[in-house]
N, C-alpha and C. Protein backbone atom coordinates (compact mmCIF):
# COMPACT_ATOMS: atom_id res chain seq x y z
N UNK A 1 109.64 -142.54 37.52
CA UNK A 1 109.33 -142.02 36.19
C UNK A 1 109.68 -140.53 36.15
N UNK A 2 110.28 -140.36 35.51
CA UNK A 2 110.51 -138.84 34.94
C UNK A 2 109.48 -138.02 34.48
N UNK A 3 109.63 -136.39 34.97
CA UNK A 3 108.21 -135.59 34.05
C UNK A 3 109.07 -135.77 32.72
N UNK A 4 107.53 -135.40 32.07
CA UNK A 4 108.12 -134.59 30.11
C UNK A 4 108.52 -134.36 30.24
N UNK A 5 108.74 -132.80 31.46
CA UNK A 5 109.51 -131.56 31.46
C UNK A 5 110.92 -131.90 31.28
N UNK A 6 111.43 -132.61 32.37
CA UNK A 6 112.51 -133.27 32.05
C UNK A 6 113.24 -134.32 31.31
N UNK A 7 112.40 -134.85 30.17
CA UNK A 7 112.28 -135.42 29.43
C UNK A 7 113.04 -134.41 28.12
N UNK A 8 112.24 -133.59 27.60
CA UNK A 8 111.99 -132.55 26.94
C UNK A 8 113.60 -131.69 27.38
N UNK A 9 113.90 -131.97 28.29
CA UNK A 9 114.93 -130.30 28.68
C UNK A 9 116.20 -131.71 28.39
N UNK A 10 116.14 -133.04 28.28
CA UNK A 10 117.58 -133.72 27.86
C UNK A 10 117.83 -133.89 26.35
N UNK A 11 116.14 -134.08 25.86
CA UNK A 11 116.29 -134.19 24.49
C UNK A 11 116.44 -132.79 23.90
N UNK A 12 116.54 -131.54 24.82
CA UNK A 12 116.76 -130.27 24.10
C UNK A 12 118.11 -130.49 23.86
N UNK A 13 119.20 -130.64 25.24
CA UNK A 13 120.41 -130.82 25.04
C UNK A 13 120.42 -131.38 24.06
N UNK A 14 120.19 -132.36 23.56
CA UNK A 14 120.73 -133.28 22.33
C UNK A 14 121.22 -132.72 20.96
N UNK A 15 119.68 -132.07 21.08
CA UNK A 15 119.21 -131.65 20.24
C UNK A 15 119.83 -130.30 19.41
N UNK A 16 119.86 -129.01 20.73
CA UNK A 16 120.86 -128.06 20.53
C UNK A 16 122.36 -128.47 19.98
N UNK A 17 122.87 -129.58 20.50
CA UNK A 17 124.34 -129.88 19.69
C UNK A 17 124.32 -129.90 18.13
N UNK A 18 122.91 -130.02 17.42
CA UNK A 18 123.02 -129.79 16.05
C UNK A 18 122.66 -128.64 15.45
N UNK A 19 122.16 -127.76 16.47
CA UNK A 19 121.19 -126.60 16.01
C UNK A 19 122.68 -125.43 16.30
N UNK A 20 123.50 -125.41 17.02
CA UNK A 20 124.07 -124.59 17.32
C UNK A 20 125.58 -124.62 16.87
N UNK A 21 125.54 -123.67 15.73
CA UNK A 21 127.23 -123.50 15.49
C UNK A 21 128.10 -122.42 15.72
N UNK A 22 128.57 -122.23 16.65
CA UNK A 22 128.65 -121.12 17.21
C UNK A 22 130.46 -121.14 17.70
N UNK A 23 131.05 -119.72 17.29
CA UNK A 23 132.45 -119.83 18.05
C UNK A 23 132.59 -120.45 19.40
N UNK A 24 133.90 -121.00 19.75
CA UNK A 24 133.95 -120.74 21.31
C UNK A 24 133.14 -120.14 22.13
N UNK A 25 132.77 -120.28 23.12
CA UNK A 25 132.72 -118.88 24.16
C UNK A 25 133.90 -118.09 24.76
N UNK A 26 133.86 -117.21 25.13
CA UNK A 26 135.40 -116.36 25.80
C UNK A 26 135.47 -117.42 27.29
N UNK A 27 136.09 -117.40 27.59
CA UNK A 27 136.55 -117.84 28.95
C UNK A 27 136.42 -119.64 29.08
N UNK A 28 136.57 -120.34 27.67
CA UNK A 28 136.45 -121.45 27.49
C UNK A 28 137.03 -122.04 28.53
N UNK A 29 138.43 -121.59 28.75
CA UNK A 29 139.07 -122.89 29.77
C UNK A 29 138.58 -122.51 31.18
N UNK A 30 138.23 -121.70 31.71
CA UNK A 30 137.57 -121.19 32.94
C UNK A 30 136.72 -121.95 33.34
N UNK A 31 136.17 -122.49 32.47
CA UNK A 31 134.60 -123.24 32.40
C UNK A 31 135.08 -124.90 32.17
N UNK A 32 136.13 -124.94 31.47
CA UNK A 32 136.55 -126.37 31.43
C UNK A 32 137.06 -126.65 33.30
N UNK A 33 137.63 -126.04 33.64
CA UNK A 33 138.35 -126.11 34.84
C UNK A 33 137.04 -126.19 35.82
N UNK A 34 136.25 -125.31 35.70
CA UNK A 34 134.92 -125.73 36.57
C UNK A 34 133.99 -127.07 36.72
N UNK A 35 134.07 -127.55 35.85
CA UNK A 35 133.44 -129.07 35.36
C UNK A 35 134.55 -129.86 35.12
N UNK A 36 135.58 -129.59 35.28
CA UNK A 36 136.47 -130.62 35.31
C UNK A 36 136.36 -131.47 36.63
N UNK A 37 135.87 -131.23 37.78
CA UNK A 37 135.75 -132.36 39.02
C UNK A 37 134.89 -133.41 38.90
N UNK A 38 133.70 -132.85 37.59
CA UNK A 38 132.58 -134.04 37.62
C UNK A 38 133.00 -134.69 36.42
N UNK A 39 134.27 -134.84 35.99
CA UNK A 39 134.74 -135.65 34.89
C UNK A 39 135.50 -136.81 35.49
N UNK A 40 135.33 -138.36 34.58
CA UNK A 40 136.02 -138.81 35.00
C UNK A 40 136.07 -139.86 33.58
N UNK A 41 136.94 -141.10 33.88
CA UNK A 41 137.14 -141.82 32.58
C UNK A 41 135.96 -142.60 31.80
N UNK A 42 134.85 -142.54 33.04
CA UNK A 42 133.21 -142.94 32.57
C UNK A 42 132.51 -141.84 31.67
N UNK A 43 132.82 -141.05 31.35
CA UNK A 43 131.59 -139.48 31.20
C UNK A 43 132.30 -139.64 29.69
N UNK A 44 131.15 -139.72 29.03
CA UNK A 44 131.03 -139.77 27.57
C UNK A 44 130.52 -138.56 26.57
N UNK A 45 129.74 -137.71 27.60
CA UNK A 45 129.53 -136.62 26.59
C UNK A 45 129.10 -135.55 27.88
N UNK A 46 129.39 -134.54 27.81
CA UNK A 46 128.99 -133.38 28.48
C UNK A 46 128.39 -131.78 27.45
N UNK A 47 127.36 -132.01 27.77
CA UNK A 47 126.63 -130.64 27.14
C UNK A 47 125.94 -129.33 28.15
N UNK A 48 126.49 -128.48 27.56
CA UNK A 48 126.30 -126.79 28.62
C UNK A 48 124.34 -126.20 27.58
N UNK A 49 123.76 -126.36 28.59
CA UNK A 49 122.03 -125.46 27.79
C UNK A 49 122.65 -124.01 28.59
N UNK A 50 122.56 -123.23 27.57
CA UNK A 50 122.40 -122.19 27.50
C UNK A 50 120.82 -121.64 27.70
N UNK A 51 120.29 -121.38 29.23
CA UNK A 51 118.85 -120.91 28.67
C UNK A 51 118.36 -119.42 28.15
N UNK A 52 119.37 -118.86 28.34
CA UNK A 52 119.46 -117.38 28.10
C UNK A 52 119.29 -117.59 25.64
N UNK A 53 119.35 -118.64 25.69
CA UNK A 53 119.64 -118.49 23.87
C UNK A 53 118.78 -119.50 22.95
N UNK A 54 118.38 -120.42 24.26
CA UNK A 54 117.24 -121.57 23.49
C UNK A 54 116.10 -120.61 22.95
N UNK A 55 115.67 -121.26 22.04
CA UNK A 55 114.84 -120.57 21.30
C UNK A 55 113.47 -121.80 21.08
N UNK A 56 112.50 -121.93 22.14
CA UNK A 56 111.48 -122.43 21.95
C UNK A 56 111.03 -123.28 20.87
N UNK A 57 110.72 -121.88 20.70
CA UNK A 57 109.47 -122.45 19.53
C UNK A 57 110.31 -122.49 18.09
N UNK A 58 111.78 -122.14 17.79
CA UNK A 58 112.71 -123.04 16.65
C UNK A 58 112.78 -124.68 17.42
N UNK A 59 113.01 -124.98 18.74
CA UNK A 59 113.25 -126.02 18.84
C UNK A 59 111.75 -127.15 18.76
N UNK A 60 110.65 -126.35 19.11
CA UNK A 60 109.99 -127.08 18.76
C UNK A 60 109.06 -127.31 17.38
N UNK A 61 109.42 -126.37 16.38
CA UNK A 61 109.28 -126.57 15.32
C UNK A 61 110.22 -127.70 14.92
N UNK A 62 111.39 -127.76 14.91
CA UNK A 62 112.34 -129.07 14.40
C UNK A 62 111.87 -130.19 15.33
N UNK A 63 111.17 -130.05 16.40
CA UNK A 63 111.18 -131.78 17.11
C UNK A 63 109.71 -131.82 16.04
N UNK A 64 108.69 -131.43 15.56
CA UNK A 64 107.72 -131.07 14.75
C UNK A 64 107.90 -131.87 13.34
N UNK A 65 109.07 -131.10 12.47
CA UNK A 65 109.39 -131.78 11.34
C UNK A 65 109.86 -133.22 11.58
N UNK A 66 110.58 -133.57 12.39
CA UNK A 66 111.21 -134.84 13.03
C UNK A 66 110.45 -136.14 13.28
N UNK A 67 108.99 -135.15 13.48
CA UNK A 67 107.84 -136.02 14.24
C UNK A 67 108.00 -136.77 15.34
N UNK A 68 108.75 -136.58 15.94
CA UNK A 68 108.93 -136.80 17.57
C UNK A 68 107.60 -136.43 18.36
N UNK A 69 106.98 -135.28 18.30
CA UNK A 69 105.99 -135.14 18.95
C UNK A 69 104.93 -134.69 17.60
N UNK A 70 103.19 -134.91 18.41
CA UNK A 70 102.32 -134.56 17.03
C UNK A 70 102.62 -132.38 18.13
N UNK A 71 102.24 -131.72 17.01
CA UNK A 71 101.94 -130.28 17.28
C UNK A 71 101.08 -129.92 19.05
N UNK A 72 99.79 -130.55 18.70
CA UNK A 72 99.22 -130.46 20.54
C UNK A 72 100.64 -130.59 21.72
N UNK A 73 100.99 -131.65 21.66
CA UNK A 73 101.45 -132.51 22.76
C UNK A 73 103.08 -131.73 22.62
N UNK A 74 103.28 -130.88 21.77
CA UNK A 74 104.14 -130.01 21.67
C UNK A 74 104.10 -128.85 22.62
N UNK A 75 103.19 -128.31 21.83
CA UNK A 75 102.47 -126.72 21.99
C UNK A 75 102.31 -126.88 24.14
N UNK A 76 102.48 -127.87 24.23
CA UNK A 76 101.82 -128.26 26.35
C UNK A 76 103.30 -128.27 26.37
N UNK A 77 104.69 -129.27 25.90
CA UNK A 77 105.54 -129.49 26.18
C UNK A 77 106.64 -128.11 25.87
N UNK A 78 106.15 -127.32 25.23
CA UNK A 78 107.05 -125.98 24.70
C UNK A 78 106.31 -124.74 26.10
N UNK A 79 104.89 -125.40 26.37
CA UNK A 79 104.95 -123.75 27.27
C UNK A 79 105.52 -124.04 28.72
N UNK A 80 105.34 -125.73 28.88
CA UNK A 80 105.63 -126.05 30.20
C UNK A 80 107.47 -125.58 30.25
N UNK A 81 107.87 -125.79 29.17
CA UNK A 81 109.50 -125.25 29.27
C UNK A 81 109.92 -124.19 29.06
N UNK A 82 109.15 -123.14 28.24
CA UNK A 82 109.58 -121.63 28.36
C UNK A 82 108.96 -120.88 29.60
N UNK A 83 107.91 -121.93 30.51
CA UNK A 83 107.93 -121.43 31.82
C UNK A 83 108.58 -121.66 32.80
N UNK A 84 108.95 -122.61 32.69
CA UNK A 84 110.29 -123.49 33.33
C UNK A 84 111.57 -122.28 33.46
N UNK A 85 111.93 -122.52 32.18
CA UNK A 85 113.34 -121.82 31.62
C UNK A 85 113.04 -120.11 32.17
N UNK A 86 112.00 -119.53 32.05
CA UNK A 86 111.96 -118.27 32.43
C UNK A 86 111.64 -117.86 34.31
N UNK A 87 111.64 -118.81 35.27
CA UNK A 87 111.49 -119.19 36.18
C UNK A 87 112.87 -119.09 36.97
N UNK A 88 113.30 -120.13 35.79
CA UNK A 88 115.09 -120.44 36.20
C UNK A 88 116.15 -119.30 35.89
N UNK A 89 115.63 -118.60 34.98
CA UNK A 89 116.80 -117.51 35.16
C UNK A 89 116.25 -116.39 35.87
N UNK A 90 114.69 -116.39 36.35
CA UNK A 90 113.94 -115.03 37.40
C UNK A 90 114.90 -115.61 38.37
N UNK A 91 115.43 -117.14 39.03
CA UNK A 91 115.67 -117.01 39.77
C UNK A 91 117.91 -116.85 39.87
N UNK A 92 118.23 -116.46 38.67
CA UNK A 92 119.62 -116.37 38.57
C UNK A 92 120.00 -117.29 37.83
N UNK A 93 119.63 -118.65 37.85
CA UNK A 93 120.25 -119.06 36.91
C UNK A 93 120.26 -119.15 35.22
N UNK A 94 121.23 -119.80 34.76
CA UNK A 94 121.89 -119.00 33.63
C UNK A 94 122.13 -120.27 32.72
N UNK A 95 122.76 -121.72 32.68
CA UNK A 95 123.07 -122.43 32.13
C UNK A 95 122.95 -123.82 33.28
N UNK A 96 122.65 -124.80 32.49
CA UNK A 96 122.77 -126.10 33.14
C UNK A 96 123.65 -126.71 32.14
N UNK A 97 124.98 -127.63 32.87
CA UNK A 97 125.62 -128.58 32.29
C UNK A 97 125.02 -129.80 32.41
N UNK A 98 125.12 -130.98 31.59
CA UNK A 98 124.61 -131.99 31.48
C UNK A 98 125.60 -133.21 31.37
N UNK A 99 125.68 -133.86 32.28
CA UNK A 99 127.01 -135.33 31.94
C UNK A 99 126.15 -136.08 31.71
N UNK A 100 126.76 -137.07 30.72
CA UNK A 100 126.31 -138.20 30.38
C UNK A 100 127.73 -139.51 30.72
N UNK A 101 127.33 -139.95 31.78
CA UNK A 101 128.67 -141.19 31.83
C UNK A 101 128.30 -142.53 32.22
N UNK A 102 128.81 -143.61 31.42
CA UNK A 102 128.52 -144.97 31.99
C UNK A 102 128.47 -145.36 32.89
N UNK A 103 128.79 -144.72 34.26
CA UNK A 103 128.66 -145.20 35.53
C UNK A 103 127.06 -144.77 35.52
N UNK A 104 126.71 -143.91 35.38
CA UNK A 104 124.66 -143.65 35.48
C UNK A 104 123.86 -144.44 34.36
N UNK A 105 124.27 -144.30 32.81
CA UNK A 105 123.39 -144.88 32.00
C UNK A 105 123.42 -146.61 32.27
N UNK A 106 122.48 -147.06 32.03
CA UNK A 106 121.04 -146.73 31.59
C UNK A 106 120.14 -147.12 32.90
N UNK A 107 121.21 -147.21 33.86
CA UNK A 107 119.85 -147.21 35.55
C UNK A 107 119.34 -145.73 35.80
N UNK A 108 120.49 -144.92 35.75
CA UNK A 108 120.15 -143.29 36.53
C UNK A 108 120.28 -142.43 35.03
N UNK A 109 119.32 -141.17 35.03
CA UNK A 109 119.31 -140.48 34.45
C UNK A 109 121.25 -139.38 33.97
N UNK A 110 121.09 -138.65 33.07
CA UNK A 110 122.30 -138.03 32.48
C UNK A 110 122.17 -137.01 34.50
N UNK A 111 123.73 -136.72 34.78
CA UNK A 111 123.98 -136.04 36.15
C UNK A 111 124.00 -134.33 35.29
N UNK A 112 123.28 -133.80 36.14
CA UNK A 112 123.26 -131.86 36.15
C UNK A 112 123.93 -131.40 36.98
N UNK A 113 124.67 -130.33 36.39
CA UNK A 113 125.48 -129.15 37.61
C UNK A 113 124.94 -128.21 37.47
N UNK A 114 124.27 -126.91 38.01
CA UNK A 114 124.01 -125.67 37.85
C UNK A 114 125.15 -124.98 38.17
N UNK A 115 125.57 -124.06 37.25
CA UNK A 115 126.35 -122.90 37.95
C UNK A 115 125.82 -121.88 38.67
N UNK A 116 126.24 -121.40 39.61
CA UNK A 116 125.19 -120.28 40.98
C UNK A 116 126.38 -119.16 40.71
N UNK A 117 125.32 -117.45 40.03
CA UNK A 117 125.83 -116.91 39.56
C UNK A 117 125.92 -115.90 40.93
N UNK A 118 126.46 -114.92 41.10
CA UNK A 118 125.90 -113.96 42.71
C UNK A 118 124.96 -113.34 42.28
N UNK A 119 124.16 -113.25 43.68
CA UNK A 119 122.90 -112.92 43.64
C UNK A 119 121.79 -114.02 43.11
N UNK A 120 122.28 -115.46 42.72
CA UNK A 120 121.18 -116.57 42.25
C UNK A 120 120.30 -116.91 43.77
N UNK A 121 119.10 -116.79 43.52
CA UNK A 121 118.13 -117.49 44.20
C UNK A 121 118.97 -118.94 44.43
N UNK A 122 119.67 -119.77 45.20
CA UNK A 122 119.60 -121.12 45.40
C UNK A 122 118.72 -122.40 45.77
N UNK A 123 117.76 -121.56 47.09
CA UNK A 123 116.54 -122.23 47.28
C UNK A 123 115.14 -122.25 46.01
N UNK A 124 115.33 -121.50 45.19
CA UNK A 124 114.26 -121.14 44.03
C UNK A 124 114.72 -122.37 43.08
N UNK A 125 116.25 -122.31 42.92
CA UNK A 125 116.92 -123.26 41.57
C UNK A 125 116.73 -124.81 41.87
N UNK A 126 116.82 -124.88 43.08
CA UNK A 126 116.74 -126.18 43.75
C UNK A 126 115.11 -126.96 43.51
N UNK A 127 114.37 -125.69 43.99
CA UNK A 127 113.15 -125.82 43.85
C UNK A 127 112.62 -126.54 42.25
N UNK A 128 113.44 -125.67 41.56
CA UNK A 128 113.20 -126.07 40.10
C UNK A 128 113.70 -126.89 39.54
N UNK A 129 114.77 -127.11 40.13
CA UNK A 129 114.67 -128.90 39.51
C UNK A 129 114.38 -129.94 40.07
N UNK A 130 113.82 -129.86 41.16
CA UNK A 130 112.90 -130.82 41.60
C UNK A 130 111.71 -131.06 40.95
N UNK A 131 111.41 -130.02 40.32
CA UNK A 131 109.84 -129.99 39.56
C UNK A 131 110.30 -130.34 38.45
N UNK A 132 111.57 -130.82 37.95
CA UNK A 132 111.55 -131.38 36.73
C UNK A 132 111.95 -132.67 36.95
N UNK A 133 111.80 -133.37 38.11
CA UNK A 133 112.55 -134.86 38.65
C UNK A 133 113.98 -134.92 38.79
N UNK A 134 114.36 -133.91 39.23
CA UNK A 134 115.94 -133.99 40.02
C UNK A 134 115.61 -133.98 41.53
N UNK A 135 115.37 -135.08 42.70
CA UNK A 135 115.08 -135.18 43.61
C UNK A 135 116.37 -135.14 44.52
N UNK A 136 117.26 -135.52 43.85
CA UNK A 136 118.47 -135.48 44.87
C UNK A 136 119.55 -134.08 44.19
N UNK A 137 119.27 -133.04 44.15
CA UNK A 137 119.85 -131.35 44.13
C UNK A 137 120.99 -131.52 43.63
N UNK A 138 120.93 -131.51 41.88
CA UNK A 138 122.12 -131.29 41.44
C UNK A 138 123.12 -129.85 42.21
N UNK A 139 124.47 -130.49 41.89
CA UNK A 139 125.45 -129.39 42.41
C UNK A 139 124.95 -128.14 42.17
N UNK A 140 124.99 -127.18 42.48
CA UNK A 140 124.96 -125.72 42.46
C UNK A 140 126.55 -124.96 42.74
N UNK A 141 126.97 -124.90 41.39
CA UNK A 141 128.43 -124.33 41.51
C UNK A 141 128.46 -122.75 41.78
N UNK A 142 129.29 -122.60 43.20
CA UNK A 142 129.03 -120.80 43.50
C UNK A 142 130.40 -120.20 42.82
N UNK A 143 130.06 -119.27 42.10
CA UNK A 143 130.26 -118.62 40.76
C UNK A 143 130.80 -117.47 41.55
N UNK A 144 130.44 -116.62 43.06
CA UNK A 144 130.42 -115.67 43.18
C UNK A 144 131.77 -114.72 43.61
N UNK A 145 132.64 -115.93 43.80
CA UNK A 145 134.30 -115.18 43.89
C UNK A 145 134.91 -115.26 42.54
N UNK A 146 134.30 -115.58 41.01
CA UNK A 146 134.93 -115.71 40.35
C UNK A 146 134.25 -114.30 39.14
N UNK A 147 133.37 -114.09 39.96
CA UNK A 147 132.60 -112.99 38.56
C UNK A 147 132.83 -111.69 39.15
């Protein structure tokens, strides 16, 4: 069984794909080329969380109107993730990618890559997604000859 926490941090992904309209980022293909190894003709959707730009308590006001969750069971699920999220970038990190591909659904959960920025805590990031039910250590991509 999965925590909320991680419950909560896939349906953010989702979720952010409607909330966010936003140019490119600069260095688009840089980043395509980085996640291009965990692509393959199974992977149906791939989404980048930005935690440096989620915005809490907008996202949990819209899961609110939606009625996905009542307000209480929110208000536990919004602090457990802006403590989460502020944890994860004390310890360097910066963004989680998210695959979604038919070889995992619907036995194994959507697959995570972290990017590892220099200077990221690795043992801290690891740490933290274990506490959200990633038991087997998504990739940690080292970032640090490229920044």
């Amino acid at each position: 069984m999965r925590s909320p926490l991680f419950c909560l941090l896939i349906i953010a992904a989702t979720a952010l794909t409607g909330m966010l309209h936003a140019a490119p980022p600069a260095g688009i293909t840089a980043r395509a080329r980085q996640i291009a190894p965990f692509l393959d003709e199974q992977t149906i959707a791939v989404a980048c969380i930005d935690l440096g730009r989620v915005d809490v308590k907008l996202l949990g006001d819209r899961f609110t109107e939606s009625a996905w969750f009542d307000r209480p069971t929110l208000d536990w699920l919004a602090g457990g993730l802006r403590s989460w999220s502020d944890d994860f970038r004390k310890a360097g990190g910066r963004e989680i990618f998210v695959f979604v591909s038919f070889a995992d659904v619907p036995e194994k959960p959507p697959f995570l890559v972290v990017p590892l920025p220099r200077g990221a805590n690795e043992a801290a990031l690891t740490a933290l997604l274990k506490q959200i039910g990633i038991r087997n250590s998504a990739p940690l991509l080292d970032q640090s000859s490229k920044r």
